[in-house]
N, C-alpha and C. Protein backbone atom coordinates (compact mmCIF):
# COMPACT_ATOMS: atom_id res chain seq x y z
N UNK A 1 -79.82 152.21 22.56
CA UNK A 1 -80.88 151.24 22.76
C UNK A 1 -80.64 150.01 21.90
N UNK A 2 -81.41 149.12 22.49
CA UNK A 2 -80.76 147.42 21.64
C UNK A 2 -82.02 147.65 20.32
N UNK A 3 -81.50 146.55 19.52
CA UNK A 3 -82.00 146.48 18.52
C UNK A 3 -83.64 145.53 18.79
N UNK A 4 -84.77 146.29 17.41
CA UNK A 4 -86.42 145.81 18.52
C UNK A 4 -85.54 144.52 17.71
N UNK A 5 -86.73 143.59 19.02
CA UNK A 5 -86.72 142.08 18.42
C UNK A 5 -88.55 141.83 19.39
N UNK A 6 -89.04 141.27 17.87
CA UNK A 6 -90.49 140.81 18.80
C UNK A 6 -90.32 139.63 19.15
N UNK A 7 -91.13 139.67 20.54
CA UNK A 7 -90.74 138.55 21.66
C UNK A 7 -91.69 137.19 21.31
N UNK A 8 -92.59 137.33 20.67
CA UNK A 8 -93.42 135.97 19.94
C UNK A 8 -93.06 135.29 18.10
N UNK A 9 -91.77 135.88 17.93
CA UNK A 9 -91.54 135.87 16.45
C UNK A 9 -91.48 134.84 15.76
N UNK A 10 -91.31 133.45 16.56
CA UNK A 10 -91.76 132.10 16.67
C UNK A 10 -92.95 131.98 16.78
N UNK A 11 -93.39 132.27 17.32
CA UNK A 11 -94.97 132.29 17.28
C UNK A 11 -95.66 132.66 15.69
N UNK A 12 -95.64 133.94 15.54
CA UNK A 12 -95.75 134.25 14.18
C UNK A 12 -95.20 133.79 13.21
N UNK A 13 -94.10 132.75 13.26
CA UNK A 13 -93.59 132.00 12.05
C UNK A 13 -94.10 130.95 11.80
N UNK A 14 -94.44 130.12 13.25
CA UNK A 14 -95.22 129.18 13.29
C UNK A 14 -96.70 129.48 12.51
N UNK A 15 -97.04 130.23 12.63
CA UNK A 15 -98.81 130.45 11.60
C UNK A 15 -98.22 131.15 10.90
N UNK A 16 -97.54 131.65 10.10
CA UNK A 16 -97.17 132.02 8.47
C UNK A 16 -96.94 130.22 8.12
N UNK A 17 -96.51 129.50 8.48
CA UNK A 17 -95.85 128.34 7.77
C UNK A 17 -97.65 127.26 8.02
N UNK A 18 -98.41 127.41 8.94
CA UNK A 18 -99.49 126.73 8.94
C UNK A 18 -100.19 127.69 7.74
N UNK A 19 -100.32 128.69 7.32
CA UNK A 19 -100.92 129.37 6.93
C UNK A 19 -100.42 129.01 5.38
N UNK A 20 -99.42 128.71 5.10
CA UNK A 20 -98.61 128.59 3.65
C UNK A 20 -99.01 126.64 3.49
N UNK A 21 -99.10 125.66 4.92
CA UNK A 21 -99.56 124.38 4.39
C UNK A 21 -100.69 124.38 4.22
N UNK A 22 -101.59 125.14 4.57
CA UNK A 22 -103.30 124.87 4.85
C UNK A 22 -103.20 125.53 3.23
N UNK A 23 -102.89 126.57 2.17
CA UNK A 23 -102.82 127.40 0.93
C UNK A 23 -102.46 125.63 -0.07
N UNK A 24 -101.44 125.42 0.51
CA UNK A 24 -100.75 124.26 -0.40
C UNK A 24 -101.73 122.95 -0.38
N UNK A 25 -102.46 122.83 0.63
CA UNK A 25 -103.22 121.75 0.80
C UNK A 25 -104.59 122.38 0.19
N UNK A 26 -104.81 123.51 0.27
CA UNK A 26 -105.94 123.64 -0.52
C UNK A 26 -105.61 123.66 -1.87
N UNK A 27 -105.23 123.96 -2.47
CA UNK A 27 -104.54 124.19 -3.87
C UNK A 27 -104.65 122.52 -4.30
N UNK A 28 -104.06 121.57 -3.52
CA UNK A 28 -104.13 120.46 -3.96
C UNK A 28 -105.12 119.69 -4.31
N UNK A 29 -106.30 120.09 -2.76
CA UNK A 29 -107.39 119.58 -3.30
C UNK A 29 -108.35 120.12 -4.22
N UNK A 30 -108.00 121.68 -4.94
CA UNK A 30 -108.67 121.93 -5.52
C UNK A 30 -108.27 120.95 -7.30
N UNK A 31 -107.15 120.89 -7.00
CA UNK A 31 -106.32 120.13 -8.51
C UNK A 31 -106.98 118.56 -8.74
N UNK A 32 -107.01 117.78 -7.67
CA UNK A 32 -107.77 116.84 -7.39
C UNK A 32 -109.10 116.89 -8.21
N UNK A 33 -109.85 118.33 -7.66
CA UNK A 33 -111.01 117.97 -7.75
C UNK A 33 -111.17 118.25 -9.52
N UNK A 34 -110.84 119.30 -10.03
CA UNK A 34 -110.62 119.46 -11.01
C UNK A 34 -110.17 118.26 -12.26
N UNK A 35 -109.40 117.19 -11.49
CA UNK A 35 -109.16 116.07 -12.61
C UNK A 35 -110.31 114.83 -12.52
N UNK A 36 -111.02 115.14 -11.32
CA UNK A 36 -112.22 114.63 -11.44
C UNK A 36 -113.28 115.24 -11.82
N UNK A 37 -113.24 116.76 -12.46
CA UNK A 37 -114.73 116.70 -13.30
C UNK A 37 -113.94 116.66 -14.63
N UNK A 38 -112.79 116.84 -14.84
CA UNK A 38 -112.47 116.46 -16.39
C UNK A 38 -112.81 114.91 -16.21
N UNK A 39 -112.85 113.92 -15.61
CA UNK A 39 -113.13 112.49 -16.04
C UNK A 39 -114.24 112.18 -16.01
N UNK A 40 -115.16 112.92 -15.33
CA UNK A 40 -116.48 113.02 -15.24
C UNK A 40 -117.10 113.38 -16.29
N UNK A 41 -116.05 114.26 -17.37
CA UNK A 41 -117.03 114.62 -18.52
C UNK A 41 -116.20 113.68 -19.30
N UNK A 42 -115.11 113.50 -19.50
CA UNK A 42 -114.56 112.57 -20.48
C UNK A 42 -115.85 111.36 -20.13
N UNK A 43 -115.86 110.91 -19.55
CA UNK A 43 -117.27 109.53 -19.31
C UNK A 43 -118.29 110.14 -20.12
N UNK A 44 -118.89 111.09 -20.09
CA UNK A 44 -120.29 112.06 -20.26
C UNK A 44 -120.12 111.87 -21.58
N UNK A 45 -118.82 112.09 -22.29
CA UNK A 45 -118.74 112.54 -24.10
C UNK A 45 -118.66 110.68 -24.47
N UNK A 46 -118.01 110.05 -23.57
CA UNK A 46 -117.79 108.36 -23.91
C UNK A 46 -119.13 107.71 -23.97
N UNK A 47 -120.16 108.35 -22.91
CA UNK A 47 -121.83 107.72 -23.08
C UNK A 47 -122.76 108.08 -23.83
N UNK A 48 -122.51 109.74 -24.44
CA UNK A 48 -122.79 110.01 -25.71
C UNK A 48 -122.25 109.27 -26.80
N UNK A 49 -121.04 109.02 -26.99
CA UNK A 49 -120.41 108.59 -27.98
C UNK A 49 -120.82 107.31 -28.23
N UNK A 50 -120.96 106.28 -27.43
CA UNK A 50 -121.59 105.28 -27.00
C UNK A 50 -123.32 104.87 -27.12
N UNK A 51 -123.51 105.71 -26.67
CA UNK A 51 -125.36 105.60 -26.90
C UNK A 51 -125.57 105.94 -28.50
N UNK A 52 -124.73 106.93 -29.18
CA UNK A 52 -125.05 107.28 -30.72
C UNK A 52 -124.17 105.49 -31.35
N UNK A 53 -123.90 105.09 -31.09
CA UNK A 53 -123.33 104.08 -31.84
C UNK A 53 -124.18 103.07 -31.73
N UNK A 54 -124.32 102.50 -30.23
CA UNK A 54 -126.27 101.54 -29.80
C UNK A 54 -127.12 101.54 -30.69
N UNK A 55 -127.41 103.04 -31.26
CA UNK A 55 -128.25 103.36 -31.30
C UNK A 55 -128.36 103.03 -33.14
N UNK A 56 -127.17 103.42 -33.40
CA UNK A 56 -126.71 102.99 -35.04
C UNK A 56 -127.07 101.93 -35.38
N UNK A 57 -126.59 101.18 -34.40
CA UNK A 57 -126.57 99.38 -34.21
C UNK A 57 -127.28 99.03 -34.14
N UNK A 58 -128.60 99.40 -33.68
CA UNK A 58 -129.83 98.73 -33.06
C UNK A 58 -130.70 99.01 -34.45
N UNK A 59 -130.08 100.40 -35.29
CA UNK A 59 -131.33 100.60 -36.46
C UNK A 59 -130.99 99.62 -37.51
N UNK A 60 -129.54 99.09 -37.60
CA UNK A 60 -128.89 98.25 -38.20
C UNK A 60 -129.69 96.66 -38.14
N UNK A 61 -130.28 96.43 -36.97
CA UNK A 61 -130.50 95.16 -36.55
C UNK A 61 -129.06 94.79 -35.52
N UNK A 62 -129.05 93.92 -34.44
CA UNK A 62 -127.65 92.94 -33.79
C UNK A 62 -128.26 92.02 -33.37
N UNK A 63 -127.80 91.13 -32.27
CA UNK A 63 -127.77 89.89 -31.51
C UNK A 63 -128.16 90.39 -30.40
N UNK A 64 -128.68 89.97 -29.76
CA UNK A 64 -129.48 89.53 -28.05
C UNK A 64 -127.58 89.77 -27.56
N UNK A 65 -126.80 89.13 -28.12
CA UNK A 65 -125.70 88.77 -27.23
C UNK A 65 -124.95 90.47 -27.47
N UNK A 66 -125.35 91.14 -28.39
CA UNK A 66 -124.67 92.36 -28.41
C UNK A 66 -125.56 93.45 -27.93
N UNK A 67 -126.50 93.33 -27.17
CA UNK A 67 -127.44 94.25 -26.03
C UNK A 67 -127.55 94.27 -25.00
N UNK A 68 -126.74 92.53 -24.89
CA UNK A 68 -126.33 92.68 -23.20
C UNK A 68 -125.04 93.19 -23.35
N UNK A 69 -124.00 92.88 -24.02
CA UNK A 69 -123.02 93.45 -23.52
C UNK A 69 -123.27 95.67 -23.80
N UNK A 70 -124.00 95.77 -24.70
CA UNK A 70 -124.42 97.35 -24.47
C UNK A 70 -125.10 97.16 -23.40
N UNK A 71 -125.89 96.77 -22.97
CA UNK A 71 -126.57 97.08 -22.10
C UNK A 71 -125.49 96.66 -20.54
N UNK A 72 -124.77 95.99 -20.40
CA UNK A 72 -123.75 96.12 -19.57
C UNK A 72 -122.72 97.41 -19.85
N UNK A 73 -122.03 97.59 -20.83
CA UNK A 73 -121.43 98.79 -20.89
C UNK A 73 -122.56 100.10 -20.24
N UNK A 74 -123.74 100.05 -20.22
CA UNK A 74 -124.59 101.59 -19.55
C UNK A 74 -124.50 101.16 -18.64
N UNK A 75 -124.68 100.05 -17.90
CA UNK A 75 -124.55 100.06 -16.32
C UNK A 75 -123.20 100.68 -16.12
N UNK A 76 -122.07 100.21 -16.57
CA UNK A 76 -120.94 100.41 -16.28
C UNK A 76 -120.44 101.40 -16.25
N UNK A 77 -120.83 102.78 -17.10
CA UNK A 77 -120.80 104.25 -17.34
C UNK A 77 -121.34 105.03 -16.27
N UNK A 78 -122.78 104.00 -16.05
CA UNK A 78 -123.85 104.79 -15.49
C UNK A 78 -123.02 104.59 -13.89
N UNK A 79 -122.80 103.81 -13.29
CA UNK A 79 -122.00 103.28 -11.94
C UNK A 79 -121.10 104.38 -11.87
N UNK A 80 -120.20 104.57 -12.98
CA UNK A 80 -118.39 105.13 -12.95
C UNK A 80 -118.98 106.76 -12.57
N UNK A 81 -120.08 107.31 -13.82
CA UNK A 81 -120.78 108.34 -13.54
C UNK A 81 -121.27 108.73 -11.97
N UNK A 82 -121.63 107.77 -11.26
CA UNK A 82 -122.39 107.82 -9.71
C UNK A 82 -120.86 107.87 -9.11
N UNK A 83 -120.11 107.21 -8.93
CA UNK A 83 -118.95 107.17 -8.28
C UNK A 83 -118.21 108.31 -7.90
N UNK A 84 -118.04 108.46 -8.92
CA UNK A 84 -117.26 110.22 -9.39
C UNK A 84 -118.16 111.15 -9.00
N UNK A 85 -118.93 111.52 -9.36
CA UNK A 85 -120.61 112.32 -8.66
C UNK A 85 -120.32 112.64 -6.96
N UNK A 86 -120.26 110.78 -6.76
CA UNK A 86 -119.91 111.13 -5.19
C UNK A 86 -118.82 111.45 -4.77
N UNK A 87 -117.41 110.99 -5.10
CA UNK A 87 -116.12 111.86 -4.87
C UNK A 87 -116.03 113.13 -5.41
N UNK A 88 -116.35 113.39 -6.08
CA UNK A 88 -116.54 114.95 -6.20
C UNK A 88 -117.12 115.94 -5.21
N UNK A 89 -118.18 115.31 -5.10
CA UNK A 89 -119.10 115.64 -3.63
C UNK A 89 -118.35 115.98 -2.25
N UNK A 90 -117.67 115.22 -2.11
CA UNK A 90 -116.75 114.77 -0.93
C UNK A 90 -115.50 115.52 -1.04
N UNK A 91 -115.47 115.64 -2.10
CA UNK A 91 -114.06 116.61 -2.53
C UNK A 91 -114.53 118.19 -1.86
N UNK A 92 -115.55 118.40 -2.57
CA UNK A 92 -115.91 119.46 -2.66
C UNK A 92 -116.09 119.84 -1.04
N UNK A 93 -116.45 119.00 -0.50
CA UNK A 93 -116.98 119.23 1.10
C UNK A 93 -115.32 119.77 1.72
N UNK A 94 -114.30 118.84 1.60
CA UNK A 94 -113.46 118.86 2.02
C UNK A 94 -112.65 120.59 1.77
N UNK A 95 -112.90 120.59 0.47
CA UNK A 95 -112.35 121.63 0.06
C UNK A 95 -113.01 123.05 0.85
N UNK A 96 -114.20 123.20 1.31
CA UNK A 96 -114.98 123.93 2.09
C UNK A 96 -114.69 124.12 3.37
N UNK A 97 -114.04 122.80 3.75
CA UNK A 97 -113.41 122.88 5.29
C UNK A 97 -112.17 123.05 5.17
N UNK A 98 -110.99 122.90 4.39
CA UNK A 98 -110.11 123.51 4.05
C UNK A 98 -110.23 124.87 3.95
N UNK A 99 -111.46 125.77 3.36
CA UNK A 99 -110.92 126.81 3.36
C UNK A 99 -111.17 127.59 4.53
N UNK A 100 -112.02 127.05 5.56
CA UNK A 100 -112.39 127.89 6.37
C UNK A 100 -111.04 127.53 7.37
N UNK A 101 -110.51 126.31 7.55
CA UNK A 101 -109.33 125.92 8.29
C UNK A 101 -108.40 127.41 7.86
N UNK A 102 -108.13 127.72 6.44
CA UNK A 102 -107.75 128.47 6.14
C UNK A 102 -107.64 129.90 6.26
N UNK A 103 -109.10 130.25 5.95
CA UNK A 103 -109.75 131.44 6.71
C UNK A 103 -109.04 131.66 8.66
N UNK A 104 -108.89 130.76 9.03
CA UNK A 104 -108.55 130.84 10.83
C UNK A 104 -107.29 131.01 10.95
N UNK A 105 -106.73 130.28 9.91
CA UNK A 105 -104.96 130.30 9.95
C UNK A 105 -104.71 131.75 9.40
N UNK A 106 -105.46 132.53 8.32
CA UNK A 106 -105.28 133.77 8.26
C UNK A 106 -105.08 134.58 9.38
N UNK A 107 -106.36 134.74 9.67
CA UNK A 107 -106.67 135.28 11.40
C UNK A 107 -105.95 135.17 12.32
N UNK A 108 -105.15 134.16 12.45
CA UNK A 108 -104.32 133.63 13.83
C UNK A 108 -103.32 134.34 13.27
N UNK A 109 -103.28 134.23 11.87
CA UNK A 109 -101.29 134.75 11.23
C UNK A 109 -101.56 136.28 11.61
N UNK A 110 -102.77 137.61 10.77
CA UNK A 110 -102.96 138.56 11.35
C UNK A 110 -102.76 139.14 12.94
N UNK A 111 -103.54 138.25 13.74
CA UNK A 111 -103.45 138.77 15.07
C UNK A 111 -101.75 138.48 15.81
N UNK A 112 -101.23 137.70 15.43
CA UNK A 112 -99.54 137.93 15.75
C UNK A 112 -99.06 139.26 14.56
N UNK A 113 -99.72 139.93 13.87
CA UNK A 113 -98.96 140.77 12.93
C UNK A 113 -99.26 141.89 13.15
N UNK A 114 -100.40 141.40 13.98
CA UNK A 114 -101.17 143.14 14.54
C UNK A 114 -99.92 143.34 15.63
N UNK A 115 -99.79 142.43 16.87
CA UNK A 115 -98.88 142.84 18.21
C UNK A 115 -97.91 142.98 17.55
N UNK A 116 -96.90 142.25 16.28
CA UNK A 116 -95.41 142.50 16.43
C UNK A 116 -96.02 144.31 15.52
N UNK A 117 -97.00 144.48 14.81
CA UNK A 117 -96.95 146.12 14.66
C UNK A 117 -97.39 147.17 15.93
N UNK A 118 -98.06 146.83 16.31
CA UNK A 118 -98.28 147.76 17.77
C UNK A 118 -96.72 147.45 18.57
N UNK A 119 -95.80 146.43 19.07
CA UNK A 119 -94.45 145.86 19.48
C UNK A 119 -93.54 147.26 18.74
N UNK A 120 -93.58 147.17 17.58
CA UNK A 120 -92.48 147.76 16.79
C UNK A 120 -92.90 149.23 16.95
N UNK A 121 -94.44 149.91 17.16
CA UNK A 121 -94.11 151.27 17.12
C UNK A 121 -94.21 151.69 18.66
N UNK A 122 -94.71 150.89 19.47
CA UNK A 122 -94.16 151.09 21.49
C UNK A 122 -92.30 151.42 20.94
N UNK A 123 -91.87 150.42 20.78
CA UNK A 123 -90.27 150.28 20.25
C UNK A 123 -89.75 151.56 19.59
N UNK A 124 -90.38 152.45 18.35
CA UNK A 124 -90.28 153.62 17.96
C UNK A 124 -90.20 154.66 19.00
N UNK A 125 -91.58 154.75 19.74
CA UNK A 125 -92.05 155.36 20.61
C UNK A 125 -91.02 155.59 21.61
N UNK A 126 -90.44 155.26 22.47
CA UNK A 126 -89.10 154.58 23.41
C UNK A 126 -88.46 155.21 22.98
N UNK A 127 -87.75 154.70 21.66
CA UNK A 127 -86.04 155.53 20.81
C UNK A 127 -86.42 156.73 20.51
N UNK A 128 -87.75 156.97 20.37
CA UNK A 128 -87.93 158.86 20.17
C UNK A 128 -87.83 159.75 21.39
N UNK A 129 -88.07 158.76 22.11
CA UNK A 129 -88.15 159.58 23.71
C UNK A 129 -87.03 159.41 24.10
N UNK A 130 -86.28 158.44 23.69
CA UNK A 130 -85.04 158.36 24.07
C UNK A 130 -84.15 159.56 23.98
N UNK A 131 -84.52 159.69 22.32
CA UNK A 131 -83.36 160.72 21.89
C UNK A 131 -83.64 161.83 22.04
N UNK A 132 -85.04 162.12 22.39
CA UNK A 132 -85.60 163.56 23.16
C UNK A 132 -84.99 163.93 24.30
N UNK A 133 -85.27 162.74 25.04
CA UNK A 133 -84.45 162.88 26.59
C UNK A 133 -83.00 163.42 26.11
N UNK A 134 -82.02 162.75 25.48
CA UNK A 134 -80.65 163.21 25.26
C UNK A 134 -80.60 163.84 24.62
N UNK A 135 -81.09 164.62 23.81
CA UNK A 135 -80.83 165.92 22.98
C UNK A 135 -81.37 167.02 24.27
N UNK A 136 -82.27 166.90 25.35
CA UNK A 136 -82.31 167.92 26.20
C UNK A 136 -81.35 167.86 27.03
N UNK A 137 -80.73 166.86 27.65
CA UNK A 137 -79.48 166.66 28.24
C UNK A 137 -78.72 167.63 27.67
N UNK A 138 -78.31 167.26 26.18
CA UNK A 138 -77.34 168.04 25.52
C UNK A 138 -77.75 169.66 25.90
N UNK A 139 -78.49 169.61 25.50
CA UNK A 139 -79.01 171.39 25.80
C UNK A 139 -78.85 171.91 27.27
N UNK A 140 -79.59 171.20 27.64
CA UNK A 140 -79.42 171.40 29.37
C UNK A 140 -77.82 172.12 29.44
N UNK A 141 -77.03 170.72 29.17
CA UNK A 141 -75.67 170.91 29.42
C UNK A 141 -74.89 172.06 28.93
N UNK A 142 -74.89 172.11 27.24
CA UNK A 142 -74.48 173.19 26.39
C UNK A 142 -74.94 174.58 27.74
N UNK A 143 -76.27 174.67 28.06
CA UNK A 143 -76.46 176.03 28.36
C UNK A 143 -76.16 176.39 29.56
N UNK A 144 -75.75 175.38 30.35
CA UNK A 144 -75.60 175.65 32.27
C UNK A 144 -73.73 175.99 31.76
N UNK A 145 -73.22 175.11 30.82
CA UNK A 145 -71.64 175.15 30.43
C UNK A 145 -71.58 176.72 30.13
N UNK A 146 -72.35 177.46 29.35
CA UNK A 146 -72.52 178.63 28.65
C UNK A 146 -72.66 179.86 29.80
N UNK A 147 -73.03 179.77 30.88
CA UNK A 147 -73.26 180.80 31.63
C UNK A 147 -71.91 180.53 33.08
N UNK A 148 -70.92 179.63 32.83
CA UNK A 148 -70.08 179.57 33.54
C UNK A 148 -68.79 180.99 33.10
């Protein structure tokens, strides 16, 4: 008997390799998202750091001209803070539909892994019967040879 070969094995390579970009693309956007809440808090410790110094300053006495520019630096935190807030957001969404993209590419990769395993033991099945059939041959033969 020829050697098994499953007849969709392209098929199934094709979703192992969607299944390995959709892993790589999630992975990415999870790295993404991740360097945006580290900057999100690096800002967070910079507006603390920032508001305790204002705040130094202000018990100190300053200038009108040094409260607008604090008071422009909090808009400017406070903005960068909203920005990031929302790409994160968006990240995060994305990353949710990535995984379920993911989740399907599993599924699709499984159900080609289920047929080439049901494929391969029909294929077993066959070469056992095969060699059943010819080992009774053999016998057959041995014993009709035997009574000559």
């Amino acid at each position: 008997m020829k050697k098994f070969s499953f007849r969709y094995e392209r098929i199934l390579k094709m979703r192992i390799d969607k299944e390995d970009d959709v892993k790589n693309q999630l992975a990415k956007e999870i790295k993404e998202l991740k360097l945006m809440e580290d900057e999100l808090n690096r800002i967070i410790h910079e507006e603390v750091d920032f508001l305790d110094q204002v705040n130094k300053r202000l018990s100190e006495g300053c200038s009108l001209e040094e409260l607008r520019r604090y008071e422009n630096s909090k808009t400017w935190m406070k903005s960068e803070k909203e920005n990031l807030l929302f790409y994160i957001t968006t990240k995060e969404k994305e990353i949710i539909n990535t995984r379920k993209e993911l989740l399907e590419a599993t599924k699709q990769k499984k159900i080609m892994e289920k047929l080439k395993e049901n494929a391969l033991e029909l294929y077993q099945k066959d070469v056992q019967a095969a060699e059943d059939k010819l080992t009774d041959q053999i016998v057959t033969y041995q014993s009709s040879s035997d009574r000559r």
